[in-house]
Each structure stands twice: as structure tokens, then as C-alpha cells.
Protein backbone atom coordinates (compact mmCIF):
# COMPACT_ATOMS: atom_id res chain seq x y z
CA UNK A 1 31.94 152.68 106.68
CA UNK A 2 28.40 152.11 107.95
CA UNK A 3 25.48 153.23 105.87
CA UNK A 4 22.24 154.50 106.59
CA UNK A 5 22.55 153.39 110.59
CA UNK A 6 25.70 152.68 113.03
CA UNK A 7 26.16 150.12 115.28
CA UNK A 8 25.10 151.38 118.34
CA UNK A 9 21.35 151.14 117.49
CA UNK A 10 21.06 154.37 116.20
CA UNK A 11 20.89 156.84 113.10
CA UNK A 12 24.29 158.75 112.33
CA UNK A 13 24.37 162.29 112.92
CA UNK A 14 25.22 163.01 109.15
CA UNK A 15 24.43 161.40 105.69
CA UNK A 16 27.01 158.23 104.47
CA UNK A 17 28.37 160.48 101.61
CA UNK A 18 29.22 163.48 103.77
CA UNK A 19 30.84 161.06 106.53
CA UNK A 20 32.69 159.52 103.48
CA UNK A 21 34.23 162.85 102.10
CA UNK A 22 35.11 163.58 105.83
CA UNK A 23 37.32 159.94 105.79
CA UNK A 24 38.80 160.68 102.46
CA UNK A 25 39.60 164.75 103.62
CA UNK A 26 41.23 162.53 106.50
CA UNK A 27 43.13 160.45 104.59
CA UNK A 28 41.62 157.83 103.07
CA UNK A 29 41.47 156.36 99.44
CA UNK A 30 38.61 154.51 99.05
CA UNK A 31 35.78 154.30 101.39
CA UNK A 32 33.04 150.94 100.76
CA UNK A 33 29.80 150.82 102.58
CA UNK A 34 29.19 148.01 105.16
CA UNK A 35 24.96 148.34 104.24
CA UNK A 36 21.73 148.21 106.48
CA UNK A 37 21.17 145.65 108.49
CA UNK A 38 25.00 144.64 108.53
CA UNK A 39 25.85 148.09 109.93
CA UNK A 40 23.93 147.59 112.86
CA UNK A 41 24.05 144.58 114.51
CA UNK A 42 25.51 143.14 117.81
CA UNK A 43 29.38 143.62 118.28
CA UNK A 44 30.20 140.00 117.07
CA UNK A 45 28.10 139.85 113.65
CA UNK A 46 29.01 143.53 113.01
CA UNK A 47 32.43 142.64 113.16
CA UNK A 48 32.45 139.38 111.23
CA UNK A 49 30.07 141.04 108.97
CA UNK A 50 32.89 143.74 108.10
CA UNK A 51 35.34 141.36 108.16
CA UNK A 52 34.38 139.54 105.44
CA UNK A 53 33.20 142.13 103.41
CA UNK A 54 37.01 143.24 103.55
CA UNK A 55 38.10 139.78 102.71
CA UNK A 56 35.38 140.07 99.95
CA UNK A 57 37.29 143.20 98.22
CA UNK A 58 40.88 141.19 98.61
CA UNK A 59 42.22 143.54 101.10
CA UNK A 60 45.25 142.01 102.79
CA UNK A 61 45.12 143.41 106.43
CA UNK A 62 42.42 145.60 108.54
CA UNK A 63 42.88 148.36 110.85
CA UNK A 64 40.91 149.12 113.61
CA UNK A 65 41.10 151.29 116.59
CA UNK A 66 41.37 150.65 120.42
CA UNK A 67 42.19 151.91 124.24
CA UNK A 68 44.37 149.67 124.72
CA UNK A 69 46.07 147.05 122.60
CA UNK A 70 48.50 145.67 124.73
CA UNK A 71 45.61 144.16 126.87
CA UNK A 72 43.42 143.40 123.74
CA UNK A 73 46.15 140.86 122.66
CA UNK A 74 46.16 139.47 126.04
CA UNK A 75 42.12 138.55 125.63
CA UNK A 76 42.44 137.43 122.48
CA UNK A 77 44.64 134.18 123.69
CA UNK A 78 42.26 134.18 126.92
CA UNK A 79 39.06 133.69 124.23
CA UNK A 80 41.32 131.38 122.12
CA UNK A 81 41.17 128.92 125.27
CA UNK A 82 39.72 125.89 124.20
CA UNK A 83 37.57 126.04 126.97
CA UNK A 84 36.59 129.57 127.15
CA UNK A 85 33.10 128.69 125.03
CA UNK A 86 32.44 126.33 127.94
CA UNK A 87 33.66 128.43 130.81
CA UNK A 88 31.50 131.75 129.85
CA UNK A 89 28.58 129.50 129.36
CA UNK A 90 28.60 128.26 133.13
CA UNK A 91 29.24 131.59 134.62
CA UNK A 92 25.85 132.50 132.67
CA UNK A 93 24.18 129.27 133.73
CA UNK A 94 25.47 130.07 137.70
CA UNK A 95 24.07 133.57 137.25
CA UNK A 96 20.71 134.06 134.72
CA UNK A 97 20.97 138.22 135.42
CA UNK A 98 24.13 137.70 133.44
CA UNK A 99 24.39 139.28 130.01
CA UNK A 100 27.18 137.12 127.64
CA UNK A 101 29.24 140.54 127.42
CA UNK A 102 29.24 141.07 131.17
CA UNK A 103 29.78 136.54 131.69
CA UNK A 104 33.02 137.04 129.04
CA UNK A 105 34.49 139.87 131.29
CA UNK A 106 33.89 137.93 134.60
CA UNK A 107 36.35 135.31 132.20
CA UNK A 108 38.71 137.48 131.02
CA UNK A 109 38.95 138.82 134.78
CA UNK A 110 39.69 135.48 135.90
CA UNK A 111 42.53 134.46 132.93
CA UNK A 112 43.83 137.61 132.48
CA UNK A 113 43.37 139.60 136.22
CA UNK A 114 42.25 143.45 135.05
CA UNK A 115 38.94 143.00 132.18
CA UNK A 116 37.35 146.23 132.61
CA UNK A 117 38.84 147.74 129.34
CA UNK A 118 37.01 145.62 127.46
CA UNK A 119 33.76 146.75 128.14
CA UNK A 120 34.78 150.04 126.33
CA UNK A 121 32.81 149.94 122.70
CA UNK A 122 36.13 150.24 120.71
CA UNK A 123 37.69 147.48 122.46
CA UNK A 124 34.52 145.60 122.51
CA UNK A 125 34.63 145.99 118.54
CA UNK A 126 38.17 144.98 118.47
CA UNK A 127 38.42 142.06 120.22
CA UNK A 128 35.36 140.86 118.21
CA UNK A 129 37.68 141.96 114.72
CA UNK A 130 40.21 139.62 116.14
CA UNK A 131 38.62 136.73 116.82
CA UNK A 132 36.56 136.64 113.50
CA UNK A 133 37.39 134.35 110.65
CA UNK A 134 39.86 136.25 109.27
CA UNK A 135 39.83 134.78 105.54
CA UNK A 136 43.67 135.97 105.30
CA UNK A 137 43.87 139.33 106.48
CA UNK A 138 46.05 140.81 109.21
CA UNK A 139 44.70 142.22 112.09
CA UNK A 140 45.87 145.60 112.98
CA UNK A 141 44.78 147.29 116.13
CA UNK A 142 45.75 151.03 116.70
CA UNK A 143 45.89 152.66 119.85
CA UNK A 144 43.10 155.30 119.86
CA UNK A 145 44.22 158.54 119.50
CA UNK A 146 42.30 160.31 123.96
CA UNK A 147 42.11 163.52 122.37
CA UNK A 148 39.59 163.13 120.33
CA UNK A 149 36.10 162.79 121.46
CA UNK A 150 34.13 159.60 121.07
CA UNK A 151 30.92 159.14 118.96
CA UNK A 152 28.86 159.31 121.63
CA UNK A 153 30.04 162.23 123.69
CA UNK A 154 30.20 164.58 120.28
CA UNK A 155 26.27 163.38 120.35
CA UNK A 156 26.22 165.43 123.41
CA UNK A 157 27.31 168.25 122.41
CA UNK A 158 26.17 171.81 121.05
CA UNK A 159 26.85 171.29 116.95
CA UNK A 160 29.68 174.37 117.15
CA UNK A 161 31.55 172.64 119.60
CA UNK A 162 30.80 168.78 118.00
CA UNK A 163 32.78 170.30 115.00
CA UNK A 164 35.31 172.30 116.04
CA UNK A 165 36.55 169.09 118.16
CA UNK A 166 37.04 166.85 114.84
CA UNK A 167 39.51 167.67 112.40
CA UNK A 168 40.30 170.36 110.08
CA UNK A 169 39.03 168.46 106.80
CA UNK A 170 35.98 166.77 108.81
CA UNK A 171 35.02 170.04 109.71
CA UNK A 172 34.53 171.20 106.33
CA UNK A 173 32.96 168.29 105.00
CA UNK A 174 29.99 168.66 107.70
CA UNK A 175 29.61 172.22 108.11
CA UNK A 176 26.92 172.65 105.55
CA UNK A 177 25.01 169.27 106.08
CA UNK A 178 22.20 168.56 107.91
CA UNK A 179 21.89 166.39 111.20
CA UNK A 180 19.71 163.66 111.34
CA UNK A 181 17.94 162.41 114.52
CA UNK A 182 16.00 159.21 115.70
CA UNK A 183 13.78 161.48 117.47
CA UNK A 184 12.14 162.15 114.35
CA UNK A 185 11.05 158.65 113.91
CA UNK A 186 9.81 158.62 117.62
CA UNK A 187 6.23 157.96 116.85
CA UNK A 188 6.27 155.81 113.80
CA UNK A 189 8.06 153.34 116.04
CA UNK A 190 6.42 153.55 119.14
CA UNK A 191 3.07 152.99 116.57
CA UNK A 192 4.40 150.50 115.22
CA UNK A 193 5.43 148.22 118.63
CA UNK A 194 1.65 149.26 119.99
CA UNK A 195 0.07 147.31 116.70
CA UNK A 196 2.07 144.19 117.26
CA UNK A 197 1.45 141.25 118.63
CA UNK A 198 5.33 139.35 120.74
CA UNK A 199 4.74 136.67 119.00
CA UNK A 200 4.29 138.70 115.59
CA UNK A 201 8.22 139.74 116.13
CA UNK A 202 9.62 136.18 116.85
CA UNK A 203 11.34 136.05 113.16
CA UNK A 204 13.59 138.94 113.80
CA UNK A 205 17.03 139.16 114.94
CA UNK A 206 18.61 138.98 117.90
CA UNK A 207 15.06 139.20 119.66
CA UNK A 208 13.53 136.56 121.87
CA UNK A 209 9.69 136.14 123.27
CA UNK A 210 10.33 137.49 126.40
CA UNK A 211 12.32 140.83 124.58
CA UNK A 212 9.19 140.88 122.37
CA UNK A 213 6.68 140.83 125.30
CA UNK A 214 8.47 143.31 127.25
CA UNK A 215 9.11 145.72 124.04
CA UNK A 216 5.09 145.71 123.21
CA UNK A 217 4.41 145.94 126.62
CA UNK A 218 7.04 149.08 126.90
CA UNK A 219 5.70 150.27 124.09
CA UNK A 220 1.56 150.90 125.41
CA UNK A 221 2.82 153.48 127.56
CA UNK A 222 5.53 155.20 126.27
CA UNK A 223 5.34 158.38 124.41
CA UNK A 224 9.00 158.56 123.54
CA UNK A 225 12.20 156.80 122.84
CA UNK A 226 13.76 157.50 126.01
CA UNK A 227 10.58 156.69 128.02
CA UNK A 228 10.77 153.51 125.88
CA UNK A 229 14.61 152.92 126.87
CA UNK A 230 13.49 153.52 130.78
CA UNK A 231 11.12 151.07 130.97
CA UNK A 232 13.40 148.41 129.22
CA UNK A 233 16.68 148.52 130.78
CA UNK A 234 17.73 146.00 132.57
CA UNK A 235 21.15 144.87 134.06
CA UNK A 236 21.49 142.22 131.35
CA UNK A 237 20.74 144.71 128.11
CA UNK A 238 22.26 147.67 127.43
CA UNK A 239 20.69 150.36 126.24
CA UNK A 240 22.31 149.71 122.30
CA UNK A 241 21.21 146.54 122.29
CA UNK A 242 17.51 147.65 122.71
CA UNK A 243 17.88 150.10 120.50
CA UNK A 244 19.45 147.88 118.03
CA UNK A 245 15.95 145.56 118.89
CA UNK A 246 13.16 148.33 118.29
CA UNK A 247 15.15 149.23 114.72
CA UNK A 248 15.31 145.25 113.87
CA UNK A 249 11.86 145.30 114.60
CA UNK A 250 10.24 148.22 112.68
CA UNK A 251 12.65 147.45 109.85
CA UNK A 252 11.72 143.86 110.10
CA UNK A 253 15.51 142.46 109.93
CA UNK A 254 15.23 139.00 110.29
CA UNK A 255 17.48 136.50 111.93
CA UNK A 256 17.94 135.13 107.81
CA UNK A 257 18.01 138.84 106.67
CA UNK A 258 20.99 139.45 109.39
CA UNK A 259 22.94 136.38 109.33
CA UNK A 260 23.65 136.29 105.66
CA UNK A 261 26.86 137.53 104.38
CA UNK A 262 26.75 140.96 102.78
CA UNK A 263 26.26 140.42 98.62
CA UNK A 264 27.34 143.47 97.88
CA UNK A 265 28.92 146.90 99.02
CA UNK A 266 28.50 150.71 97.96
CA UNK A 267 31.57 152.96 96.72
CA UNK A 268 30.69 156.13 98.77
CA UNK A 269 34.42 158.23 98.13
CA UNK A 270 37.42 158.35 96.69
CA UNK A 271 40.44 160.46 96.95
CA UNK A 272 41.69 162.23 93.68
CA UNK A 273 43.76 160.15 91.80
CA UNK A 274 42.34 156.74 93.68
CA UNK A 275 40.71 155.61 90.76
CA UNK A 276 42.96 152.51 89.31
CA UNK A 277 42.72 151.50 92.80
CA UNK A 278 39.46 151.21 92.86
CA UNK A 279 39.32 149.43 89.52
CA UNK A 280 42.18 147.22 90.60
CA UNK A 281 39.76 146.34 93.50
CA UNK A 282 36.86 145.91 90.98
CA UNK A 283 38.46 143.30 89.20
CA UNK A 284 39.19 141.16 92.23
CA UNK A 285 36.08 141.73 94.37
CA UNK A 286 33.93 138.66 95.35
CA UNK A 287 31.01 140.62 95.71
CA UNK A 288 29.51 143.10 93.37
CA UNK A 289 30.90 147.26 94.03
CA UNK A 290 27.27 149.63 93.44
CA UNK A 291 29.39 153.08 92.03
CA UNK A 292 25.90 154.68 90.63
CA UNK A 293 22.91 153.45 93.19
CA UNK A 294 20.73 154.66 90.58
CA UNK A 295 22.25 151.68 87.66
CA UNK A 296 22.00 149.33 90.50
CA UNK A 297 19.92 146.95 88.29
CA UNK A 298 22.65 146.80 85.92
CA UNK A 299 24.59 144.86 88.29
CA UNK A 300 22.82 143.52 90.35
CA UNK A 301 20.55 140.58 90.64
CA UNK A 302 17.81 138.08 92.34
CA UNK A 303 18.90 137.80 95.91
CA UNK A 304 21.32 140.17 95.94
CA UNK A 305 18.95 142.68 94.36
CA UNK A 306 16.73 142.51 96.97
CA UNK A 307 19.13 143.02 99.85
CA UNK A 308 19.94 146.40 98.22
CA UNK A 309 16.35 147.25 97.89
CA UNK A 310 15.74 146.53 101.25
CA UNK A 311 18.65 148.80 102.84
CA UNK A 312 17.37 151.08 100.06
CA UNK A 313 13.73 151.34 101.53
CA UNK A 314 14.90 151.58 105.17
CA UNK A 315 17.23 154.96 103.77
CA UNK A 316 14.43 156.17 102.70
CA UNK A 317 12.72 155.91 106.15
CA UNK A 318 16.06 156.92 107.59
CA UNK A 319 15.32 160.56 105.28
CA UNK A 320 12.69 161.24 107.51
CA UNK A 321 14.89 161.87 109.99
CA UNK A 322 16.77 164.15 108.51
CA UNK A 323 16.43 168.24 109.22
CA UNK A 324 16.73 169.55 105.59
CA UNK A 325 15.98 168.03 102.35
CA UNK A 326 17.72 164.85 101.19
CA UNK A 327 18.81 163.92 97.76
CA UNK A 328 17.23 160.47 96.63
CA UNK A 329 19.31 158.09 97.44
CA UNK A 330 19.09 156.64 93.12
CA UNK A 331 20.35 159.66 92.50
CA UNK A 332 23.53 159.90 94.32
CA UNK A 333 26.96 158.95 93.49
CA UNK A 334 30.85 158.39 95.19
CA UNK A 335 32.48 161.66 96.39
CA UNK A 336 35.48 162.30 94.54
CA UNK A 337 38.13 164.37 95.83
């Protein structure tokens, strides 16, 4: 599960923990953090990203979900081309207004006939899951279940009718928590991006000299995010990506920061009776399990250390953001239940 931010460029509407109890109320056993910056990168290193923290834990297969599987499948051996690399790369090269996501459809369009279902974000993700280095694990896409709003339409929504739309269990888990919103961090970004120089930003990831010019440049006039969003878009960004950009850059996630392989995870839940699971998982894992954020020193070390203090600083940021008083982030510990 993502941490402190989600993929889309943006900070989730409740805290880790609570989202965590929701997934276990749901269903799940055992829910592991995918940490800041990992949780909120572009489709393709988000996915590998959670791929191999998976692999990391010796899981044997992942599930993910999707529109529309049947199709999925179909891209999948359109991508596995062995000229597909070269053949998206010219469309981009005939056409410089066209973004890679928008190149790979025009592909998959021409391989495959219908590609507009793979602009939806779930099947976006899932292709991505697929074609990752799998390290052993079975992919399993699920067909996504209409009748349940997506992320970003119950972000639309009056809170009443956000959670009587989710299920029973979620409901209860997120009934008493606060929301969080990037619109609290509004001007501590914007201030930011005015103090900086373009080339002052070249280190971080995914962003290039011309992004940083026009984000600084964006940034002198607008007074808030979306202002900052309007004067951005353009038809080869979309409007995660640039969020996804101003985050990277106040954060300062660099392309080394990003690019790395998560060191470690976070336990967040566990459903009663989960627990020699989780042990059994313990004594496999290739990368450390953080049960008690607060001990984290115990376990942790050097490199891998400071990764978790540097997801732990940007939470603390994130608390800001947050519409009620937050416990400290040392001081929490896995849901069980």
C-alpha cells in the first residue's frame, strides 16, 4: 500500500494506518508499505518499484486490478515485440508534441486495432505490473469490480457520500479520521519553486531543464496549485505527472533517491490471527520489515537508514496537511485486527 503520498502526484485523503485497517476490514492479511518516493513515481518505476518489493518479501504471485484484462494480455505481447522499443521511439521522433504514454497507444493502436483502454490509470498500472521484471511471481490481473467509484471521482465528492460508496468495513475504518489535503501545502510549495533557480532542480527525478524553467516560471505568478496546474499543462504532460514534478521537487527526490530499489518496507496491518504469517514472511524477506517506526534504529542501518528518515521527514511535512491532529509518526505501530 502506498505511504505518506499515492501515485497520482498527490496526498491520500486519509492516513496509511487508517487506509491499512480499511484493506484488512476488506479482507486482507497483511498489508506492507511501498514508502515515499517509491509510492509516487511515474507508472513504470511505481510498478517495478512494487514489484520488487513483493519479490523482496518472497510472495509467489501479485494481484492487481484492471478494466479490462482480456485486452491487457493482448498489449502485453504487442510491448513484448522485439521492436516495439524502436517503433514507439520513431512515432515520438515523427511527432515531438508526443508524450511516450500517448506514442505507446498510437503502437498498441496499430498492433492490436482498439488502444484506448489503456490510457485508463488502472490499466496503465497494469500493463506496467506485467511487463516488469517479475523476479518469479505470477501476474494476476482482476477485472475491476464498475460499481465502485474510482480514487479520483470519490475525491470529488461530498465526504457523506465518498463513504457511504466504499464498503461496509472501509466505512468504519474512516469515519472518525481526518482528511488530508494538498491544498494545505499550497504556499510552502509555490514559495519554494519562486526561490529556485531551473537549473537548481536539474538533480531531481523525472524533471528536465525545460520542465524546470517552465515550473519556476509557473510558479512567479501563481497563487495556487490549480493556477499552477493551468499554466503548465500541456498536451504532452498530464496533469499527475506535474504534480508528481512540483512534489519531487520540494521534497528534493532525486533521480538516485528514485531509482534505487526500496531497502526496506513498513508493516502497517494485520488481520487477527495473521501473525505467523507475518513472521513466516520475516524470516524470508530480502529487505528489512519496520513493525515499531519508533525502534527503527534497531534495524536499520547506513543507507537504508537514511531512506527511512527521509520518507520519515517528508510525513512529517505531509502532517501539515492534515485537518486534525496527527500522531507522530515514531510513535505509531501496525493495526491489528
Amino acid at each position: 500500500m502506498s505511504g505518506a503520498f499515492v501515485q497520482r502526484g498527490d496526498i491520500p485523503v486519509f492516513d496509511k494506518y487508517a487506509r491499512a485497517r480499511a484493506a484488512v476490514g476488506c479482507g486482507a492479511k497483511l498489508v506492507y508499505e511501498l514508502p515515499f518516493p517509491y509510492c509516487s513515481l511515474g507508472a513504470r518505476d511505481f510498478a517495478r518499484k512494487g514489484v520488487f518489493t513483493a519479490a523482496s518479501l518472497g510472495l509467489d504471485a501479485l494481484a492487481f486490478g484492471c478494466e479490462d484484462p482480456e485486452k491487457l494480455m493482448l498489449a502485453v505481447s504487442a510491448m513484448n515485440e522485439s521492436d516495439a522499443s524502436r517503433r514507439i521511439t520513431r512515432l515520438i521522433d515523427e511527432d515531438n508534441a508526443l508524450s511516450y504514454p500517448r506514442a505507446r497507444q498510437k503502437y498498441l493502436a496499430e498492433m492490436i486495432g482498439d488502444a484506448n483502454f489503456i490510457a485508463r490509470p488502472n490499466n496503465i498500472l497494469a500493463l506496467e505490473y506485467m511487463l516488469a521484471p517479475h523476479e518469479g511471481l505470477a501476474m494476476l490481473p482482476l477485472r475491476r469490480d464498475p460499481s465502485y467509484s474510482s480514487a479520483a471521482e470519490l475525491r470529488t465528492i461530498e465526504r457523506g457520500e465518498m463513504l457511504a460508496s466504499l464498503p461496509p468495513a472501509a466505512m468504519r475504518a474512516f469515519e472518525n479520521e481526518p482528511e488530508y489535503s494538498i491544498s494545505r501545502l499550497t504556499e510552502a510549495i509555490i514559495a519554494f519553486l519562486r526561490s529556485k533557480k531551473p537549473q537548481e532542480l536539474d538533480s531531481i527525478y523525472d524533471m528536465t531543464f525545460d520542465l524546470a524553467c517552465r515550473l519556476t516560471a509557473a510558479a512567479s505568478s501563481a497563487r495556487t496549485l490549480p493556477e499552477l496546474l493551468d499554466r503548465l499543462r500541456a498536451r504532452t504532460f498530464t496533469d499527475s505527472k506535474l504534480r508528481r514534478l512540483m512534489l519531487n521537487a520540494y521534497f528534493g527526490v532525486t533521480r538516485e533517491n528514485a531509482l534505487a530499489n526500496p531497502s526496506y518496507t513498513v508493516l502497517l496491518a494485520a488481520a487477527s490471527g495473521a501473525t505467523p504469517l507475518a513472521g513466516e514472511i520475516a524470516s524470508r524477506t530480502r529487505i528489512p520489515v519496520v513493525t515499531n517506526p519508533g525502534s527503527y534504529k534497531s534495524i536499520l542501518s547506513g543507507k537504508v537508514s537514511e531512506a527511512f528518515e527521509r520518507a520519515l521527514r517528508a510525513e512529517s511535512v505531509v502532517s501539515l496537511c492534515c485537518e486534525g491532529d496527527v500522531p507522530a509518526q515514531l510513535s505509531r505501530s501496525p493495526y491489528i485486527g
